[in-house]
C-alpha atoms as a PDB file:
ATOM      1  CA  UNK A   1       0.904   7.428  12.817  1.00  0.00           C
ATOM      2  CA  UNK A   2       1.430   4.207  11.079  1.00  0.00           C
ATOM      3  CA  UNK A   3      -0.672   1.868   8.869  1.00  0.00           C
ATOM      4  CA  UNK A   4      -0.606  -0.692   6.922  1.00  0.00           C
ATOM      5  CA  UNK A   5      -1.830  -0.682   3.155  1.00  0.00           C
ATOM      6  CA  UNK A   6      -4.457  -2.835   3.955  1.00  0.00           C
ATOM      7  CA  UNK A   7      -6.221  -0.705   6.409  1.00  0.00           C
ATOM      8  CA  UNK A   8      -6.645   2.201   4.804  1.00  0.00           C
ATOM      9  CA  UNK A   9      -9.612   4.210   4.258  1.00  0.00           C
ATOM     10  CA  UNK A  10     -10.597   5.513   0.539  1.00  0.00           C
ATOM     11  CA  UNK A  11      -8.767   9.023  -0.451  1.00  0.00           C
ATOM     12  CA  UNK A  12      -6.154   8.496   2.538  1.00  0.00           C
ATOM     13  CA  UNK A  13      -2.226   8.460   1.540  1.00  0.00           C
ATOM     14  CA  UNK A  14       1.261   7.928   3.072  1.00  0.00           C
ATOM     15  CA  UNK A  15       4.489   7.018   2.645  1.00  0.00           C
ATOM     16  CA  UNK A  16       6.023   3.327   2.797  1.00  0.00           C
ATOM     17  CA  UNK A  17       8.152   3.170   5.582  1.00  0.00           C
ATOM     18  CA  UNK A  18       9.019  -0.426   5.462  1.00  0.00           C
ATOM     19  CA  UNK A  19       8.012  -3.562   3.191  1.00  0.00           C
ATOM     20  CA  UNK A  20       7.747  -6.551   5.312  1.00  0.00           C
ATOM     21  CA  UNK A  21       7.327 -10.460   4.386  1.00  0.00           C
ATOM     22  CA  UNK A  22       9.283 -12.876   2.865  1.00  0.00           C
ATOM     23  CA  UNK A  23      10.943 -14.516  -0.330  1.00  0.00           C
ATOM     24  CA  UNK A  24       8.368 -14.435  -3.623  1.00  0.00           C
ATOM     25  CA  UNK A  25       5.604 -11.891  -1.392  1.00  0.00           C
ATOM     26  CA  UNK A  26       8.365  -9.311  -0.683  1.00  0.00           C
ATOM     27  CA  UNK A  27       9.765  -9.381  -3.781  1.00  0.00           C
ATOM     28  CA  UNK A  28       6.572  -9.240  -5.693  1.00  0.00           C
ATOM     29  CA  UNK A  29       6.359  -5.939  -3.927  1.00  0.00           C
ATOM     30  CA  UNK A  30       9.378  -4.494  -4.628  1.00  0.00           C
ATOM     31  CA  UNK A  31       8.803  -5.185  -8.486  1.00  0.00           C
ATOM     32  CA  UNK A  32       5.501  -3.311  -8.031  1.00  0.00           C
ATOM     33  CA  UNK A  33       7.620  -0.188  -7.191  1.00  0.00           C
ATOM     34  CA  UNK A  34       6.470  -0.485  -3.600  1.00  0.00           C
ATOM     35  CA  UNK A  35       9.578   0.557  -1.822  1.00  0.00           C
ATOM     36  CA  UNK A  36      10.330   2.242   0.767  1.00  0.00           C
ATOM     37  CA  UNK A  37       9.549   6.074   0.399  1.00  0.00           C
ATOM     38  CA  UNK A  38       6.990   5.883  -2.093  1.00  0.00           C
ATOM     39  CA  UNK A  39       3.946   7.916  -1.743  1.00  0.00           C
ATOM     40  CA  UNK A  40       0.840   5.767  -2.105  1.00  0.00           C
ATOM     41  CA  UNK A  41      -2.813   6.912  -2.233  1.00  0.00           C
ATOM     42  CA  UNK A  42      -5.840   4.531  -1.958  1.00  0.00           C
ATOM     43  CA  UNK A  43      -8.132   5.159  -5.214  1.00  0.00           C
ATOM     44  CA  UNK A  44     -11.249   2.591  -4.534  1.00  0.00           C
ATOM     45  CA  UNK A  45     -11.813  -0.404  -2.721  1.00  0.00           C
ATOM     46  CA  UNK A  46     -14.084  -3.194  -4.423  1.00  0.00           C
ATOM     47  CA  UNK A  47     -17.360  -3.813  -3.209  1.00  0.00           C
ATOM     48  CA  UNK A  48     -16.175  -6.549  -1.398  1.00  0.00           C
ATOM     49  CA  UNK A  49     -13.399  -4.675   0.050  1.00  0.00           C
ATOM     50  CA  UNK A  50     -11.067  -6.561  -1.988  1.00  0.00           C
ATOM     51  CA  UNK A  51      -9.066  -5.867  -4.050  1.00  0.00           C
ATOM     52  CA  UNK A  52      -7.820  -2.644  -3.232  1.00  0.00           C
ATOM     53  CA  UNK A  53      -6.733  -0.033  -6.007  1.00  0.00           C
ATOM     54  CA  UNK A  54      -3.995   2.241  -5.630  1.00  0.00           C
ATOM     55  CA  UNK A  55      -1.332   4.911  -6.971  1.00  0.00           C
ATOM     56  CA  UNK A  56       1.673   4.396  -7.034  1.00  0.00           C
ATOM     57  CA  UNK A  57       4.316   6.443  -9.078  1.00  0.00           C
ATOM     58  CA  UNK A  58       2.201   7.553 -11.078  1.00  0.00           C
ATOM     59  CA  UNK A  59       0.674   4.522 -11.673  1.00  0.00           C
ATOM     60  CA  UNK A  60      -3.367   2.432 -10.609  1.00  0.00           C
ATOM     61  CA  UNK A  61      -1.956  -0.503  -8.513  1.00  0.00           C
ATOM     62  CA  UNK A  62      -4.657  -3.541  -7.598  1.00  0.00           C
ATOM     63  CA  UNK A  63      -3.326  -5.542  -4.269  1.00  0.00           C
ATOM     64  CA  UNK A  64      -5.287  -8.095  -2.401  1.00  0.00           C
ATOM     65  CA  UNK A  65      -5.641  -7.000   1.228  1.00  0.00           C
ATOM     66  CA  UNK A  66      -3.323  -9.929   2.102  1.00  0.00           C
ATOM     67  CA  UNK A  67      -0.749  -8.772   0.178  1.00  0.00           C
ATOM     68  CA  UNK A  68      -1.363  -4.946   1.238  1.00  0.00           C
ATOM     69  CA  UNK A  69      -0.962  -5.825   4.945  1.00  0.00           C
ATOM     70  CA  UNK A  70       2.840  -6.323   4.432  1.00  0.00           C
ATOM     71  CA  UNK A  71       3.156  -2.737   3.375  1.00  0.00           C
ATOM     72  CA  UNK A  72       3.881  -0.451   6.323  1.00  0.00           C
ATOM     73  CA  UNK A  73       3.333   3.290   5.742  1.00  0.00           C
ATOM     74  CA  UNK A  74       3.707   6.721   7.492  1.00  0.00           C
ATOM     75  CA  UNK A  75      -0.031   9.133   7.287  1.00  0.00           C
ATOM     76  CA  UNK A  76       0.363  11.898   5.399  1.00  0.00           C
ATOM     77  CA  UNK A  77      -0.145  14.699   8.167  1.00  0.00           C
ATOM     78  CA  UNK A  78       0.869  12.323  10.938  1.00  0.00           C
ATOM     79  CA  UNK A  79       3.833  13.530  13.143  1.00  0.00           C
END
């Protein structure tokens, strides 16, 4: 099953499949080490729900959901 960043749940993880958007956004993401194959595993959400706080190789990440929802990922445990 696929998700985007942006919709997932606290403690859930996958693998980026594909980075989507444009110019400055897509590159952002690609500096952030958000490439395709990385694992990523959401941490915490704000109370708000935004920003969201993940790991990253090895590293805390904060996105905004609207930045998050151009990251496509794979479920870990999804065939």
């Amino acid at each position: 099953m696929q998700k985007n960043m942006s919709d997932f749940a606290i403690g859930e993880s996958g693998r980026i499949v594909k980075v989507e958007g444009e110019g400055k956004v897509r590159h952002r993401l690609f500096d952030m080490g958000l490439t395709p194959g990385a694992e990523v595993y959401l941490r915490k959400k704000a109370p708000m729900g935004d920003p969201l706080e993940f790991t990253v190789r090895g590293y805390e990440l904060s996105l905004r959901k609207d930045e998050a929802q151009y990251v496509l990922c794979e479920m870990e445990g999804a065939k």
